[in-house]
Structure formats: C-alpha cells, structure tokens
PDB file of N, CA and C in Angstrom:
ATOM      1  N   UNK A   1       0.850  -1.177   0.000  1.00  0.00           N
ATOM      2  CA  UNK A   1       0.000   0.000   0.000  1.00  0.00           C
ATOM      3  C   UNK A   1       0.893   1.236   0.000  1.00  0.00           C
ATOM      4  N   UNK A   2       0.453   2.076  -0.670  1.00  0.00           N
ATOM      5  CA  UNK A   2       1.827   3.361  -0.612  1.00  0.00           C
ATOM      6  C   UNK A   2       0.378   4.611   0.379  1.00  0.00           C
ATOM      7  N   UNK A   3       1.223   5.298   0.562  1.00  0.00           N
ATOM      8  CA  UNK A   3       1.308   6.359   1.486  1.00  0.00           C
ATOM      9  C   UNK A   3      -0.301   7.315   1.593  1.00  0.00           C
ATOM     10  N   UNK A   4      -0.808   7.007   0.563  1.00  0.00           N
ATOM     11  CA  UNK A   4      -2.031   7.775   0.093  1.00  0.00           C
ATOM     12  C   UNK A   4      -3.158   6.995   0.537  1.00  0.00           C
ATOM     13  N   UNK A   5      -3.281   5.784  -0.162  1.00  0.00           N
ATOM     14  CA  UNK A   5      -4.008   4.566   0.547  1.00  0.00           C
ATOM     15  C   UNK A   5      -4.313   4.994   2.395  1.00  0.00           C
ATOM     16  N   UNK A   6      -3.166   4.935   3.072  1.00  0.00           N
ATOM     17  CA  UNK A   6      -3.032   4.577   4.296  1.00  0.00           C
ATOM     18  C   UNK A   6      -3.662   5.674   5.070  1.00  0.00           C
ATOM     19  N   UNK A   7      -3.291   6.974   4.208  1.00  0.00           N
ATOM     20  CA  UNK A   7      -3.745   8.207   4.329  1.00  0.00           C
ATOM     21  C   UNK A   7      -5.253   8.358   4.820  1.00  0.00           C
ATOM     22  N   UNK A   8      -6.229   7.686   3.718  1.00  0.00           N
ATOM     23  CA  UNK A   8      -7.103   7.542   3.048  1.00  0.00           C
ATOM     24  C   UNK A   8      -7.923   6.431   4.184  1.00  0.00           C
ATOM     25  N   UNK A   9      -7.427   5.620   4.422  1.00  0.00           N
ATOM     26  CA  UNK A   9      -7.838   4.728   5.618  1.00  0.00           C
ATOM     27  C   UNK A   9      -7.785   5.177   6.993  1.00  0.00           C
ATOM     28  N   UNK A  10      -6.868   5.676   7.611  1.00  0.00           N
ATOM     29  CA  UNK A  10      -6.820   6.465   8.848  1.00  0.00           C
ATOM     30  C   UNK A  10      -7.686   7.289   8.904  1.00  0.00           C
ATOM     31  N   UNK A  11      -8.339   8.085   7.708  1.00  0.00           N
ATOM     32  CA  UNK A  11      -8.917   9.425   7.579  1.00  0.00           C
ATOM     33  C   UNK A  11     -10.311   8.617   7.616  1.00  0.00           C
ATOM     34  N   UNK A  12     -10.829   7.608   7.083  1.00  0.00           N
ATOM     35  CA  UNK A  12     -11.947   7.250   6.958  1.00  0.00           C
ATOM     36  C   UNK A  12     -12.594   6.178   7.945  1.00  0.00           C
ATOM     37  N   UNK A  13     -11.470   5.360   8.529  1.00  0.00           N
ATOM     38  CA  UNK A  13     -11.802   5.080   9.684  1.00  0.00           C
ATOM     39  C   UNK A  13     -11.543   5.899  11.346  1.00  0.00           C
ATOM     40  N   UNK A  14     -11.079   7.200  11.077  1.00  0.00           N
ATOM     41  CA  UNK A  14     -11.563   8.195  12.042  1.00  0.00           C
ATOM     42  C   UNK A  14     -12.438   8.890  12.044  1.00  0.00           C
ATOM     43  N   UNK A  15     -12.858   8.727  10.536  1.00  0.00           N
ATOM     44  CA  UNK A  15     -14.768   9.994  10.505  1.00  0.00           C
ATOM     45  C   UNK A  15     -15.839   8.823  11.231  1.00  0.00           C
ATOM     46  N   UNK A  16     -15.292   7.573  11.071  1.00  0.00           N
ATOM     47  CA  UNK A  16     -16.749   6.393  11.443  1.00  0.00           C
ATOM     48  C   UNK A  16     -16.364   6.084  12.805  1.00  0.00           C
ATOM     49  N   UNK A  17     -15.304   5.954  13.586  1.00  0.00           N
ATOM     50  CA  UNK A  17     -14.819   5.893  14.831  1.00  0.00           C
ATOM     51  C   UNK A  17     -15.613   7.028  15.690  1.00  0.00           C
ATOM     52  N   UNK A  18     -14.956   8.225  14.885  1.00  0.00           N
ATOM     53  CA  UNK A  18     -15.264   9.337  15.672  1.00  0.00           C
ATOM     54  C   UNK A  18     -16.313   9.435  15.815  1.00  0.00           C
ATOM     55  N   UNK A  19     -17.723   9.399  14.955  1.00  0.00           N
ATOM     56  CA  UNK A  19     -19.296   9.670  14.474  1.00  0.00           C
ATOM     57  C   UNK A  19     -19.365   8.486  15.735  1.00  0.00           C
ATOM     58  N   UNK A  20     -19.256   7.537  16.110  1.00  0.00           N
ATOM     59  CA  UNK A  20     -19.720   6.669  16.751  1.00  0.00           C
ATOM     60  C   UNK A  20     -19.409   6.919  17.898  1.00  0.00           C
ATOM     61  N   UNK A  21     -18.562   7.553  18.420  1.00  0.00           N
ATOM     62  CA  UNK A  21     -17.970   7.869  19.748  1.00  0.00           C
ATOM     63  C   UNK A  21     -18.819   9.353  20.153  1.00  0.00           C
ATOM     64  N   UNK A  22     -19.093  10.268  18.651  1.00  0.00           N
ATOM     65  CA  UNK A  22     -19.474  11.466  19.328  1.00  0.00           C
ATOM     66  C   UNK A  22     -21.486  11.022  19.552  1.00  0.00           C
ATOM     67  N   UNK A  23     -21.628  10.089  18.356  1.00  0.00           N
ATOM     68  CA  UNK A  23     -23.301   9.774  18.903  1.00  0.00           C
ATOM     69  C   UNK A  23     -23.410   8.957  20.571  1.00  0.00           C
ATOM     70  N   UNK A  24     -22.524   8.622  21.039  1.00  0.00           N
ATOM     71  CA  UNK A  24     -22.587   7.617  22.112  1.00  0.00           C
ATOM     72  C   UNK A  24     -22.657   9.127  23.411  1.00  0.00           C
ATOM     73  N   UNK A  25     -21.781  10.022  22.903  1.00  0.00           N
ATOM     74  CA  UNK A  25     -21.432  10.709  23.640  1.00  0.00           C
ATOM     75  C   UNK A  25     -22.919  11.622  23.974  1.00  0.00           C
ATOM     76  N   UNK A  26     -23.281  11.578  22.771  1.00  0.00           N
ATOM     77  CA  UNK A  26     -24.797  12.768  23.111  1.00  0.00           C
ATOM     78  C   UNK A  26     -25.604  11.700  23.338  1.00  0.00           C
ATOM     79  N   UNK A  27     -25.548  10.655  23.197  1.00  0.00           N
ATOM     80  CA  UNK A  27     -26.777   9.937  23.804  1.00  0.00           C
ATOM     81  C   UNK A  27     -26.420   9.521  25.163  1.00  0.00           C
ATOM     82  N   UNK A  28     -25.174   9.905  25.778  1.00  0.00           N
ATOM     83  CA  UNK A  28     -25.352   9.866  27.278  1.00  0.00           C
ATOM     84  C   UNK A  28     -25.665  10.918  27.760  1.00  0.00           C
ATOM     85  N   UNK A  29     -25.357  12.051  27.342  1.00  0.00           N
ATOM     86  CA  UNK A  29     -25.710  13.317  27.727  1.00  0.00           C
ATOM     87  C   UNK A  29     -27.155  13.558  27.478  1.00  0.00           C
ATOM     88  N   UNK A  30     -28.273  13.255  26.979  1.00  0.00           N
ATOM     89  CA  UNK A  30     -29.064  13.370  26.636  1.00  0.00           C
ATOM     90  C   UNK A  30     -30.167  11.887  26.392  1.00  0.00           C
ATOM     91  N   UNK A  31     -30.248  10.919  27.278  1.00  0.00           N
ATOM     92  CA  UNK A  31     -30.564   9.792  27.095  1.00  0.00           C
ATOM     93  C   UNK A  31     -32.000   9.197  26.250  1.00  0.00           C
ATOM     94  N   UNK A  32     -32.685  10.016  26.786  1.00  0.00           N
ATOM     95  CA  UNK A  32     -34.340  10.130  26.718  1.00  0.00           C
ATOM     96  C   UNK A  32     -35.385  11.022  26.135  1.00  0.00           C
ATOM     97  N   UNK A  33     -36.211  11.360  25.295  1.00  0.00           N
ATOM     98  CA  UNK A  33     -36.508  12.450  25.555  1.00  0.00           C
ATOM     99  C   UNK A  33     -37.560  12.973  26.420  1.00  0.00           C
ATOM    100  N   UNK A  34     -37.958  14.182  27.041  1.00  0.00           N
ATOM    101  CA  UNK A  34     -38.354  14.245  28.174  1.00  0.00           C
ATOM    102  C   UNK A  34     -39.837  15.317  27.522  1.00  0.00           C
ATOM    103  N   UNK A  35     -40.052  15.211  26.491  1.00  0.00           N
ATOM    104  CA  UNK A  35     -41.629  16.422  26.724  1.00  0.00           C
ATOM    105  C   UNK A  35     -41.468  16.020  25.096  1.00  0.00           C
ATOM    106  N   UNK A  36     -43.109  15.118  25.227  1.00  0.00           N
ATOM    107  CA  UNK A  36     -43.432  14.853  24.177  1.00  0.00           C
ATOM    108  C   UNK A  36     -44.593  15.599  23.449  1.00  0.00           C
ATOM    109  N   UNK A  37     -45.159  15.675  22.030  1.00  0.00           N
ATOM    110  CA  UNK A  37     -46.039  16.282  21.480  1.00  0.00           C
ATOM    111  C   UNK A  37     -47.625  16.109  22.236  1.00  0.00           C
ATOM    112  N   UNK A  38     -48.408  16.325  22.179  1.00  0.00           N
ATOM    113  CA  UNK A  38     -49.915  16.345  22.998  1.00  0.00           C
ATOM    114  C   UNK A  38     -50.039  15.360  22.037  1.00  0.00           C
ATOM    115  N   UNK A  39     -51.325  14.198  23.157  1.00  0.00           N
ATOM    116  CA  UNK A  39     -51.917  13.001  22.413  1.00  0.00           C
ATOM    117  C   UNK A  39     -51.737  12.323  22.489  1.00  0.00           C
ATOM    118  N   UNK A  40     -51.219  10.904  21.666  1.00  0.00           N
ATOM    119  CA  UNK A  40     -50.593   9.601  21.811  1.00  0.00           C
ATOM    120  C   UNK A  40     -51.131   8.953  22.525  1.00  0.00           C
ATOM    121  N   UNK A  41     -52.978   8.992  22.708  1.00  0.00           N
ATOM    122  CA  UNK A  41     -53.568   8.245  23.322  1.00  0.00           C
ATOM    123  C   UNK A  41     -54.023   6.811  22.064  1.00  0.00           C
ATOM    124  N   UNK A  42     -53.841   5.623  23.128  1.00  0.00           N
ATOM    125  CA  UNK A  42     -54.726   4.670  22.060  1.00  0.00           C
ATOM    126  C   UNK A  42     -55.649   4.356  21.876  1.00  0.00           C
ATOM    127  N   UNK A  43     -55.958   4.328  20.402  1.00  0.00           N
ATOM    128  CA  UNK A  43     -57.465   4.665  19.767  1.00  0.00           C
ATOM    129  C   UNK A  43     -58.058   3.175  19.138  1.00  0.00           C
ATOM    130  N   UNK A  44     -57.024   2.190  19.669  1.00  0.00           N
ATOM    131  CA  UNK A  44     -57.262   0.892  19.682  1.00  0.00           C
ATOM    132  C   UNK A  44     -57.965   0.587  18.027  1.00  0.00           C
ATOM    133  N   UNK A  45     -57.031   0.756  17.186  1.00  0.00           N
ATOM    134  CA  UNK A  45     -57.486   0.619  16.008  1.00  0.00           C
ATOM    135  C   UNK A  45     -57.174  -0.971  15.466  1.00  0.00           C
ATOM    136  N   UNK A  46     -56.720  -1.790  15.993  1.00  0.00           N
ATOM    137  CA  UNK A  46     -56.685  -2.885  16.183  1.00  0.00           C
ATOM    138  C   UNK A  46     -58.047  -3.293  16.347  1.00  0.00           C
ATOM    139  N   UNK A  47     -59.419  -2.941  17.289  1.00  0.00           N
ATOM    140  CA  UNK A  47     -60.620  -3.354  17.134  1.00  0.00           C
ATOM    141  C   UNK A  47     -61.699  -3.641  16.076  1.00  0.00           C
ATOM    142  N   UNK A  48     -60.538  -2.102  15.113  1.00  0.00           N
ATOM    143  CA  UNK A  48     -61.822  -1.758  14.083  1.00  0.00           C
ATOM    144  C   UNK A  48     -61.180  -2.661  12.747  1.00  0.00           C
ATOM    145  N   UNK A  49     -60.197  -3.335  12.720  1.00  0.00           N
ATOM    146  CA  UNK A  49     -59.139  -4.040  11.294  1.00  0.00           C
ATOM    147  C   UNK A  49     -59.807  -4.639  10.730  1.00  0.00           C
ATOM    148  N   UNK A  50     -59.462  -4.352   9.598  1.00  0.00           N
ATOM    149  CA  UNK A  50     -60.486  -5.302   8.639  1.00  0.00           C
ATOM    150  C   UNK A  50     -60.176  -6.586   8.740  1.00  0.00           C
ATOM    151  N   UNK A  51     -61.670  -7.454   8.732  1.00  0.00           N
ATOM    152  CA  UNK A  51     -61.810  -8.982   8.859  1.00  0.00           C
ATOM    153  C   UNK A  51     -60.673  -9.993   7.953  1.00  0.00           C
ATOM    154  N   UNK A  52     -59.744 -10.805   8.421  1.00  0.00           N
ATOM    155  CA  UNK A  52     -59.094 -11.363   7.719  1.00  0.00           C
ATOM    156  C   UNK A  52     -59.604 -12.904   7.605  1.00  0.00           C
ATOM    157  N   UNK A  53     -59.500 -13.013   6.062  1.00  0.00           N
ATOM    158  CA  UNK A  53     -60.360 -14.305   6.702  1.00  0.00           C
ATOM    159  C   UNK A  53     -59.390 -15.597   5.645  1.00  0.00           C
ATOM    160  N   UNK A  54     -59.275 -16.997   5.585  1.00  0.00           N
ATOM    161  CA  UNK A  54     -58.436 -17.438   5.076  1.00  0.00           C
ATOM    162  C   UNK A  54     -59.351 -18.362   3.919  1.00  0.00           C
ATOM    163  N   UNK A  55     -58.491 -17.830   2.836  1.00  0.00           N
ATOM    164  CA  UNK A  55     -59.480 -18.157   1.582  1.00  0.00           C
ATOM    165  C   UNK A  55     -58.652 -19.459   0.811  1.00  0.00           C
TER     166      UNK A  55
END
C-alpha cells in the first residue's frame, strides 16, 4: 500500500470511529426524551381491522 491509501484509511476510519464515539457521547448526555407532542392516546385501532379471513 503506498502512502495515500493509508492516508485515506486512517482518515476514513476516524470519521466512522469518531461519528460513533461522538453519537454515544450525546446519547449519554441526553438519554431520553423528556416532553413529548400532545396526544398519543390509544385509539385501539386494532378493534376496528379489517376482517381477515383465510381463503
């Protein structure tokens, strides 16, 4: 491998190293989220599904 290659590898396995280390990092800092949109009640639409029937 000459010099460019290696270049080229260090550089690209430090953008995917790093991206993975800095998402780990905000998802400890920030674990959960804490205030959700109004609603998200269930409207149990599972009751109303259309009849499946085996033909």
């Amino acid at each position: 491998m000459n010099a460019d290659a290696i270049l080229l590898m260090v550089l690209s396995l430090a953008v995917v190293w790093g991206g993975l280390l800095v998402s780990i990092l905000v998802l400890r800092a920030r674990p959960e989220r804490a205030d959700f949109p109004p609603g998200g009640d269930d409207d149990r639409r599972e009751d109303d599904a259309i009849t499946e029937r085996d033909t």
